[in-house]
PDB file of N, CA and C in Angstrom:
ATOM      1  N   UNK A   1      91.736  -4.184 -10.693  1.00  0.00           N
ATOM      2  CA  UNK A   1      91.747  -3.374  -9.494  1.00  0.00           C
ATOM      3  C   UNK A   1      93.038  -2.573  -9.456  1.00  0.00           C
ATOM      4  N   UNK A   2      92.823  -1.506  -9.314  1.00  0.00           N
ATOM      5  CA  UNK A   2      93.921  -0.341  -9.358  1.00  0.00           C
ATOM      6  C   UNK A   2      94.218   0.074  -8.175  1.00  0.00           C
ATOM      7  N   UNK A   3      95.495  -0.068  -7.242  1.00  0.00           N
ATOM      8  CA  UNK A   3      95.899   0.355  -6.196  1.00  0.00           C
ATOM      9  C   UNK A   3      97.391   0.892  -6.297  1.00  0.00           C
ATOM     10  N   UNK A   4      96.982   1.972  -5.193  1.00  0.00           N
ATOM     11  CA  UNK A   4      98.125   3.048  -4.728  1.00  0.00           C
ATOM     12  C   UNK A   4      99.656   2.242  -4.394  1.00  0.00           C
ATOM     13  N   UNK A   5     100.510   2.506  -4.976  1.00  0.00           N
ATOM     14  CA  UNK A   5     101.502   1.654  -4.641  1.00  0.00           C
ATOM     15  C   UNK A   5     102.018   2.258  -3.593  1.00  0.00           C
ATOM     16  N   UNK A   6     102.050   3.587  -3.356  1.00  0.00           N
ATOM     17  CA  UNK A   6     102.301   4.458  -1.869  1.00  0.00           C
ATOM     18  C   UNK A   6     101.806   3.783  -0.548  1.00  0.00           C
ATOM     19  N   UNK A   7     100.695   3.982  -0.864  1.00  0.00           N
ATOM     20  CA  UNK A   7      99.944   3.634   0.137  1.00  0.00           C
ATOM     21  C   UNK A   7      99.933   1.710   0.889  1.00  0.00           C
ATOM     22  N   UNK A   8      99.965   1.212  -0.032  1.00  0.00           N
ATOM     23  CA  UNK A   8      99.188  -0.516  -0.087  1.00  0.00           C
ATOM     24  C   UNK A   8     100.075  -0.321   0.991  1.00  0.00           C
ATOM     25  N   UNK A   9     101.277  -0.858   0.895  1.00  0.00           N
ATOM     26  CA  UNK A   9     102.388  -1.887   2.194  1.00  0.00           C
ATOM     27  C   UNK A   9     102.140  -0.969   3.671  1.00  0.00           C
ATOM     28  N   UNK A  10     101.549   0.549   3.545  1.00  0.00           N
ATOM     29  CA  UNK A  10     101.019   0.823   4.693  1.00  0.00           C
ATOM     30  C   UNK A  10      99.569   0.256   5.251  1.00  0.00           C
ATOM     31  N   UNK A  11      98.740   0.441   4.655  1.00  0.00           N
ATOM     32  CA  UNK A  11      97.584  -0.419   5.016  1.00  0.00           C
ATOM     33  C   UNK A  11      97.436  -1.636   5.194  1.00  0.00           C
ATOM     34  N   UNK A  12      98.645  -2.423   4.571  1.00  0.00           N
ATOM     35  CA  UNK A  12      98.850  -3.889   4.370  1.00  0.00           C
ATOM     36  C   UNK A  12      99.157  -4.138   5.979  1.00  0.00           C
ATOM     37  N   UNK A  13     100.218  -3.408   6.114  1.00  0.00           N
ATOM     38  CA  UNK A  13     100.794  -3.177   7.517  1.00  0.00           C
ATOM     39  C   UNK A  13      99.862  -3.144   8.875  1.00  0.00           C
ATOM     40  N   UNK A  14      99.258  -1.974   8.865  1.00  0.00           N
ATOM     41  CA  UNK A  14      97.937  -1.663   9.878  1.00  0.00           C
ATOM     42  C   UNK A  14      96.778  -2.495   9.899  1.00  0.00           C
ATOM     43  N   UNK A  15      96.410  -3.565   8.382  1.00  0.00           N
ATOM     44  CA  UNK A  15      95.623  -4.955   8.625  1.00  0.00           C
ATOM     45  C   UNK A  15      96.569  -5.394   9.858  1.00  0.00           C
ATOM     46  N   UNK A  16      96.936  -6.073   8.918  1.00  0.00           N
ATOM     47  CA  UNK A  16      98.244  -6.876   9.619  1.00  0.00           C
ATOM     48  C   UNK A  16      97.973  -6.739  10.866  1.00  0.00           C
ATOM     49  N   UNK A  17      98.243  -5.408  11.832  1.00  0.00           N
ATOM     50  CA  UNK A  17      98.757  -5.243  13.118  1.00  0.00           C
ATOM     51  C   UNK A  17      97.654  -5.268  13.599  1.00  0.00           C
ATOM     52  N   UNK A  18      95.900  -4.947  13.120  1.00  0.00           N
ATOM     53  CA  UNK A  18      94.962  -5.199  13.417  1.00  0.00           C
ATOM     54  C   UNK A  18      94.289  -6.287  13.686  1.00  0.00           C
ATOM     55  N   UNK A  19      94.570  -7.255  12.801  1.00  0.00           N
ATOM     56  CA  UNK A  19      94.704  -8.989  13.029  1.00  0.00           C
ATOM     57  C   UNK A  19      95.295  -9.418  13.946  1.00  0.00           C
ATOM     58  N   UNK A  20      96.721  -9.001  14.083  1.00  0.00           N
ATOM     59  CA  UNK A  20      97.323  -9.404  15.495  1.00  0.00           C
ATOM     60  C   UNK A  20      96.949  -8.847  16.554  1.00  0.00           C
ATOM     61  N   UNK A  21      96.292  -7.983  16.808  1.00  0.00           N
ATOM     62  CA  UNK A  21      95.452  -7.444  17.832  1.00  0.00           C
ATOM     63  C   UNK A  21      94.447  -8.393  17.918  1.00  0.00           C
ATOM     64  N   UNK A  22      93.390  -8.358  17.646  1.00  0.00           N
ATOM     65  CA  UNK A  22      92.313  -9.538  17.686  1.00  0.00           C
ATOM     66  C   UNK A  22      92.493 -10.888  18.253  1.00  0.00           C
ATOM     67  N   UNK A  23      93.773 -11.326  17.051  1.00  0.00           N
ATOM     68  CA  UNK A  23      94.271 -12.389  17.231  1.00  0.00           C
ATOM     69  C   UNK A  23      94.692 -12.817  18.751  1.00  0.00           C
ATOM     70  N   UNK A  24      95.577 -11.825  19.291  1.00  0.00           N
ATOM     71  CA  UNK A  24      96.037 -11.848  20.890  1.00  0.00           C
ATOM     72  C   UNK A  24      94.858 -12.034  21.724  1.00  0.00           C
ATOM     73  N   UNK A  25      93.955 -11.113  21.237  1.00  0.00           N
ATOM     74  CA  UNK A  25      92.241 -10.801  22.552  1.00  0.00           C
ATOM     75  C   UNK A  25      91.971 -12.034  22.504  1.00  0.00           C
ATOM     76  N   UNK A  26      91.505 -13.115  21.304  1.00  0.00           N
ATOM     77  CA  UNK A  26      91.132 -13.922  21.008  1.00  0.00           C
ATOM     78  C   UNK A  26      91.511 -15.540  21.840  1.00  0.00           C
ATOM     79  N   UNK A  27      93.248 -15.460  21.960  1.00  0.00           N
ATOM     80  CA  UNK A  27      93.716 -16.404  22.913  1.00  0.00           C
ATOM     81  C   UNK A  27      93.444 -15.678  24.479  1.00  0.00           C
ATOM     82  N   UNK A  28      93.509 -14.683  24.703  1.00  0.00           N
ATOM     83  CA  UNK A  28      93.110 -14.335  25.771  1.00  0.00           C
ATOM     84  C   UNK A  28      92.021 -14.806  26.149  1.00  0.00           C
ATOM     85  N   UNK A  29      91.046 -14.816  25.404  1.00  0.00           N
ATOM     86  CA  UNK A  29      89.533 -15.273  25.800  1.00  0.00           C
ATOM     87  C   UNK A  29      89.857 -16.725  26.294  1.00  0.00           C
ATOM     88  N   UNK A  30      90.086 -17.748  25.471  1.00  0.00           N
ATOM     89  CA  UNK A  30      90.583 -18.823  24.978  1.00  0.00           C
ATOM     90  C   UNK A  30      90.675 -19.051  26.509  1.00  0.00           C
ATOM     91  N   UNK A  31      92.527 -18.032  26.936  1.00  0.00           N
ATOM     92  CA  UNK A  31      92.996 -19.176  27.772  1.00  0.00           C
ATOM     93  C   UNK A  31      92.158 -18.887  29.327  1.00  0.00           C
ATOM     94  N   UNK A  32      91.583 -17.834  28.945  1.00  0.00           N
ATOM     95  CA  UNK A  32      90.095 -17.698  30.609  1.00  0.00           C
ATOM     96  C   UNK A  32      89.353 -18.846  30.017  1.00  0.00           C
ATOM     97  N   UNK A  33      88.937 -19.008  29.176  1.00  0.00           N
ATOM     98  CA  UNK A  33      87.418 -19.514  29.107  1.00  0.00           C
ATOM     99  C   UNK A  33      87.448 -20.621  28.752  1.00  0.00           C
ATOM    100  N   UNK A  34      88.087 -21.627  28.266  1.00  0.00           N
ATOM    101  CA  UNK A  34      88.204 -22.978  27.454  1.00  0.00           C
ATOM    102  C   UNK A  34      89.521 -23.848  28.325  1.00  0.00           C
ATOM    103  N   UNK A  35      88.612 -24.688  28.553  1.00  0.00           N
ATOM    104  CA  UNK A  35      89.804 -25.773  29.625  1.00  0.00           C
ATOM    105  C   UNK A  35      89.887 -26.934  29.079  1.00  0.00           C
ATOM    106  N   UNK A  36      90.718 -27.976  29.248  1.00  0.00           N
ATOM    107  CA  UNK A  36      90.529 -29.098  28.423  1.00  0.00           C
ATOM    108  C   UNK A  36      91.541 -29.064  27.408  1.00  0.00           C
ATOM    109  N   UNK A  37      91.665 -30.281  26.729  1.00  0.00           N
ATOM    110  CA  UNK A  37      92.173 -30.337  25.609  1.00  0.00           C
ATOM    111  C   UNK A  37      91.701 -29.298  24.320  1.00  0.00           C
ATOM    112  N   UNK A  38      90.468 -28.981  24.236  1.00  0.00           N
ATOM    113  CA  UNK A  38      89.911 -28.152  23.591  1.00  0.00           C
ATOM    114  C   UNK A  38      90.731 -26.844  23.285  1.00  0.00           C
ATOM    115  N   UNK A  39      90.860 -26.177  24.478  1.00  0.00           N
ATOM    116  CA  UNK A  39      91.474 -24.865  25.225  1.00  0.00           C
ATOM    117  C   UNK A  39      93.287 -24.913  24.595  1.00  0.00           C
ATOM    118  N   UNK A  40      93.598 -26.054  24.983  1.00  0.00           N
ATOM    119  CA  UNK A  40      94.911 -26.482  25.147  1.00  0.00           C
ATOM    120  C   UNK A  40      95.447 -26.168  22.938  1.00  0.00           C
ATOM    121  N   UNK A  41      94.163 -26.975  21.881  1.00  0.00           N
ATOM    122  CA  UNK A  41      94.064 -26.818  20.958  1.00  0.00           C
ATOM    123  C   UNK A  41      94.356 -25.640  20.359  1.00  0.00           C
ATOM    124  N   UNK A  42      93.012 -24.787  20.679  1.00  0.00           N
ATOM    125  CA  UNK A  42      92.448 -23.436  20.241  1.00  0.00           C
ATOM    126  C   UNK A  42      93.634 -22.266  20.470  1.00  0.00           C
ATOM    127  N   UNK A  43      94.460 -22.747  21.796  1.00  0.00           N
ATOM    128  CA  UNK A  43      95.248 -21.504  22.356  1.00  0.00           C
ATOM    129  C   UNK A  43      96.567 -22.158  21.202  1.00  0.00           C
ATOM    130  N   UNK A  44      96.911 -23.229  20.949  1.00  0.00           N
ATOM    131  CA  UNK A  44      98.291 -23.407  20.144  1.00  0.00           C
ATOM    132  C   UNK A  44      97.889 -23.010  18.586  1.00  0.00           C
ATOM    133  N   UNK A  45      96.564 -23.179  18.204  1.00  0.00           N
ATOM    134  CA  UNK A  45      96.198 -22.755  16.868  1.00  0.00           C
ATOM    135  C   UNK A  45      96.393 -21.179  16.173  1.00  0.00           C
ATOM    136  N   UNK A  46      95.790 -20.505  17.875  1.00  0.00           N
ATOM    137  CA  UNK A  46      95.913 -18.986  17.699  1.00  0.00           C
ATOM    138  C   UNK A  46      97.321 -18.515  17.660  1.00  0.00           C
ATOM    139  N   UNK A  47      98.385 -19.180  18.266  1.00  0.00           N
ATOM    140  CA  UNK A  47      99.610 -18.633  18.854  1.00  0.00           C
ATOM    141  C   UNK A  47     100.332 -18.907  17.406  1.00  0.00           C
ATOM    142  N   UNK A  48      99.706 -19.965  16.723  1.00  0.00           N
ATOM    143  CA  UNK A  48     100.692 -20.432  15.144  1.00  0.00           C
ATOM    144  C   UNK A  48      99.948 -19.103  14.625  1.00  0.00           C
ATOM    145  N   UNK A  49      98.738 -18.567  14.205  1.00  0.00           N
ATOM    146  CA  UNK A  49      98.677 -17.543  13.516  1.00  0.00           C
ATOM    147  C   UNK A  49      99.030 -16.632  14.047  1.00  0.00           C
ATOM    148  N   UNK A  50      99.120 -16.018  15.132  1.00  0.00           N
ATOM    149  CA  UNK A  50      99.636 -14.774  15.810  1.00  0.00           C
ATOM    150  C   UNK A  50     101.024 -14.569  14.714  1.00  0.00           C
ATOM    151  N   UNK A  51     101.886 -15.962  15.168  1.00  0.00           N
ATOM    152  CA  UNK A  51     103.253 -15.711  14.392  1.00  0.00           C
ATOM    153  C   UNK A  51     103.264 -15.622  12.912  1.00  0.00           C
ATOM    154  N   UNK A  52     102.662 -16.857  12.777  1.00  0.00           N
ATOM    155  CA  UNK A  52     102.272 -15.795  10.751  1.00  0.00           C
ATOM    156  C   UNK A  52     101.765 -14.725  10.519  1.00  0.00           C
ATOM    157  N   UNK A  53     101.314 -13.833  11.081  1.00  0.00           N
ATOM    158  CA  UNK A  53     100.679 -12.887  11.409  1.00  0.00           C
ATOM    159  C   UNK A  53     102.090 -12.067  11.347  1.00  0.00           C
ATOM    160  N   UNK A  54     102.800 -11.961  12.391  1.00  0.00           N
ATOM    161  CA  UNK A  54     104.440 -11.188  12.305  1.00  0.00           C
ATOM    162  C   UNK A  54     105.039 -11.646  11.826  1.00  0.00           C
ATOM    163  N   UNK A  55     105.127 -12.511  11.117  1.00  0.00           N
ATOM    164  CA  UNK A  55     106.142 -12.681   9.927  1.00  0.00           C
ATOM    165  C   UNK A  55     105.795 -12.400   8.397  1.00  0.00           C
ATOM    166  N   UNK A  56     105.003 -12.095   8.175  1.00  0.00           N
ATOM    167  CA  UNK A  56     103.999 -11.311   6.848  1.00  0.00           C
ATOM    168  C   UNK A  56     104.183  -9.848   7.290  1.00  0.00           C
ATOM    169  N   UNK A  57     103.864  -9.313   8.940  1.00  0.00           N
ATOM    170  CA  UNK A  57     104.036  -8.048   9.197  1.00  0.00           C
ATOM    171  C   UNK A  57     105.518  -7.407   8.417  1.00  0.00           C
ATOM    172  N   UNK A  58     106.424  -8.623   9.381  1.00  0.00           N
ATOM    173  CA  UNK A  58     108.111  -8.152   8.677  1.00  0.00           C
ATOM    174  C   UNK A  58     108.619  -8.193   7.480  1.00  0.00           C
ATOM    175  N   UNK A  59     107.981  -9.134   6.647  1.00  0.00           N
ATOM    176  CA  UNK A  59     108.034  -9.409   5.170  1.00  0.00           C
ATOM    177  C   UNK A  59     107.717  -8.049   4.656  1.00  0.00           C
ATOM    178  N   UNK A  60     106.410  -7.252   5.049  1.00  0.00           N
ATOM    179  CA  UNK A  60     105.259  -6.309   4.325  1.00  0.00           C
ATOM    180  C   UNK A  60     106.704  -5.131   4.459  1.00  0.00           C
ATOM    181  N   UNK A  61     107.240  -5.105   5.462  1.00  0.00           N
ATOM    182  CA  UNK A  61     108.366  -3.804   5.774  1.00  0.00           C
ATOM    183  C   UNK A  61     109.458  -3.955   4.307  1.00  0.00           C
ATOM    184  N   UNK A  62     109.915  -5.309   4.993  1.00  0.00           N
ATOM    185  CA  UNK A  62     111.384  -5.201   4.101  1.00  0.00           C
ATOM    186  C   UNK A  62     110.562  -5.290   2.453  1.00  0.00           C
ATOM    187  N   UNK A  63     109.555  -5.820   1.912  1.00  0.00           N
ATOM    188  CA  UNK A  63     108.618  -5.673   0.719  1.00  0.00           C
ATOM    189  C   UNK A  63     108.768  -4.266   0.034  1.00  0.00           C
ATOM    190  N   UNK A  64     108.573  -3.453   0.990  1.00  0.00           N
ATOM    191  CA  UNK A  64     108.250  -1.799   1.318  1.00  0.00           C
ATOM    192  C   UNK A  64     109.633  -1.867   0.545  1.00  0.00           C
ATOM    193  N   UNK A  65     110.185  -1.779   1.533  1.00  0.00           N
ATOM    194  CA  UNK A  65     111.543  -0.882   1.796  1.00  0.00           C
ATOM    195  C   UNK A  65     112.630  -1.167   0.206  1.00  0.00           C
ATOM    196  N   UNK A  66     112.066  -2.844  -0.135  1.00  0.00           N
ATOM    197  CA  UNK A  66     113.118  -3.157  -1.744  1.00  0.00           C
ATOM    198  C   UNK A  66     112.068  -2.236  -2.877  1.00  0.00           C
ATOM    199  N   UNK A  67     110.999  -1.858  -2.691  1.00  0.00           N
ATOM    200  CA  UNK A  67     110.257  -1.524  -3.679  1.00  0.00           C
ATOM    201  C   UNK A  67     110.236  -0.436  -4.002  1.00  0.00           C
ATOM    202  N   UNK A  68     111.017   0.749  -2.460  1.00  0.00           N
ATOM    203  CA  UNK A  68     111.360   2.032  -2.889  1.00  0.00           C
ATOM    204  C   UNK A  68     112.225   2.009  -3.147  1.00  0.00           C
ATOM    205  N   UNK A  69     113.698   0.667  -2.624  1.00  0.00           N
ATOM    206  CA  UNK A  69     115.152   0.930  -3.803  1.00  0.00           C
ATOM    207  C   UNK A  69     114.914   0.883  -5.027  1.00  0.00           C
ATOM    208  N   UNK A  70     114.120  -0.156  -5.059  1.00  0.00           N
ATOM    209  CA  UNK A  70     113.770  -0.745  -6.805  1.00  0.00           C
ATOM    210  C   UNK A  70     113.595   1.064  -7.487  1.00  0.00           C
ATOM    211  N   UNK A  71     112.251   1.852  -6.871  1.00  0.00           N
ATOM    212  CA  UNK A  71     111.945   2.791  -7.630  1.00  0.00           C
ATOM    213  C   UNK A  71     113.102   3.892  -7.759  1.00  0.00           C
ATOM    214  N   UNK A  72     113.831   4.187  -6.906  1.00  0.00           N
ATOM    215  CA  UNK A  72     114.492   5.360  -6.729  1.00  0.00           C
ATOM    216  C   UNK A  72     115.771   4.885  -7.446  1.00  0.00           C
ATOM    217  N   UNK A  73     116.255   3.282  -7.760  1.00  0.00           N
ATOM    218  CA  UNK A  73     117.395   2.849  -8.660  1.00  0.00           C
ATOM    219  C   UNK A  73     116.860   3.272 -10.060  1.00  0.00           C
ATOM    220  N   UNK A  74     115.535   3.055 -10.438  1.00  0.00           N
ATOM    221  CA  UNK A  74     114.641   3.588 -11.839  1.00  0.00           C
ATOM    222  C   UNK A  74     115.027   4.755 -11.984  1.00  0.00           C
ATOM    223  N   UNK A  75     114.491   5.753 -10.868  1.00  0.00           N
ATOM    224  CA  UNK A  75     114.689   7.326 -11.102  1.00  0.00           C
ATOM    225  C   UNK A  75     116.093   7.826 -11.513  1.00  0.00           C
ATOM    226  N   UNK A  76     117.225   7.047 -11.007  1.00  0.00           N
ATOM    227  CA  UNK A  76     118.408   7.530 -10.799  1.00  0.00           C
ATOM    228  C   UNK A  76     118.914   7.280 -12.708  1.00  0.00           C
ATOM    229  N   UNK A  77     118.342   6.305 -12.934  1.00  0.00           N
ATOM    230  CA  UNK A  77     118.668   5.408 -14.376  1.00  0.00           C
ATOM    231  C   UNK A  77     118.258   6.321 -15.162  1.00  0.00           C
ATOM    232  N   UNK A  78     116.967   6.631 -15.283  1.00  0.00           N
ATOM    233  CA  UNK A  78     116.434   7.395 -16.061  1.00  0.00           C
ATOM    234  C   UNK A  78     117.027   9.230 -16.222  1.00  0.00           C
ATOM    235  N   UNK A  79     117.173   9.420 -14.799  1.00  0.00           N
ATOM    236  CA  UNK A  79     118.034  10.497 -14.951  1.00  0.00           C
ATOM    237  C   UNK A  79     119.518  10.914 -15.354  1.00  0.00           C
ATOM    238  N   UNK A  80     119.761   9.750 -15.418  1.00  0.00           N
ATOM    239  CA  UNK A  80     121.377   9.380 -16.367  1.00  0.00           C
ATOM    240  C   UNK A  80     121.083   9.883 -18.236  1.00  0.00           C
ATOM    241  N   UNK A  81     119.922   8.520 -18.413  1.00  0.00           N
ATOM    242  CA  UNK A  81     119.790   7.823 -19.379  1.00  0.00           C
ATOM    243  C   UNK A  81     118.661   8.797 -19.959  1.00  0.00           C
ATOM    244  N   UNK A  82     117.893   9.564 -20.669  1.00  0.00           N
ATOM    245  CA  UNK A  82     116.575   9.982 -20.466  1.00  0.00           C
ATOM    246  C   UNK A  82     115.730   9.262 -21.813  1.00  0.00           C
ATOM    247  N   UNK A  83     116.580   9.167 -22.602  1.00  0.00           N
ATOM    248  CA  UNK A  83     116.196   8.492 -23.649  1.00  0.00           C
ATOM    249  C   UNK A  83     115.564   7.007 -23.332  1.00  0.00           C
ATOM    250  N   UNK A  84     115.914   6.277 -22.615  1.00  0.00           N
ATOM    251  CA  UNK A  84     115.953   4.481 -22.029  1.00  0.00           C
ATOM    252  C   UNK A  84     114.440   4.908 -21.694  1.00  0.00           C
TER     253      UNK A  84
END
């Protein structure tokens, strides 16, 4: 499978923030509709993925962000070096 290296960590991103959208509606429902220990469950289950959820979000950034130093330290090398 061949993917855009431009592109991925943006779409990776907008999953991401799309999941945590859901994810939020989802305890919302939860904490109207489910009472009980059940409720009490379901709402701490969602709230642990919500946060893995933003912490993969923040990972996907700083991911981004070393992968265009990485490239633009290449470009700079190569434009020294042209032969390498």
């Amino acid at each position: 499978m061949t993917t855009d290296a431009a592109t991925t960590p943006g779409r990776r991103r907008l999953a991401l923030a799309a999941l945590a959208a859901v994810t939020v509606a989802a305890g919302l429902l939860v904490h109207r509709g489910v009472d009980g220990v059940a409720g009490d469950i379901a709402g701490d289950a969602l709230y642990a993925v919500l946060a893995y959820l933003l912490v993969v979000y923040a990972l996907a950034a700083v991911a981004a962000s070393v992968i265009d130093l990485d490239a633009t330290r290449a470009l700079d090398r190569r434009r020294r070096d042209p032969d390498r």
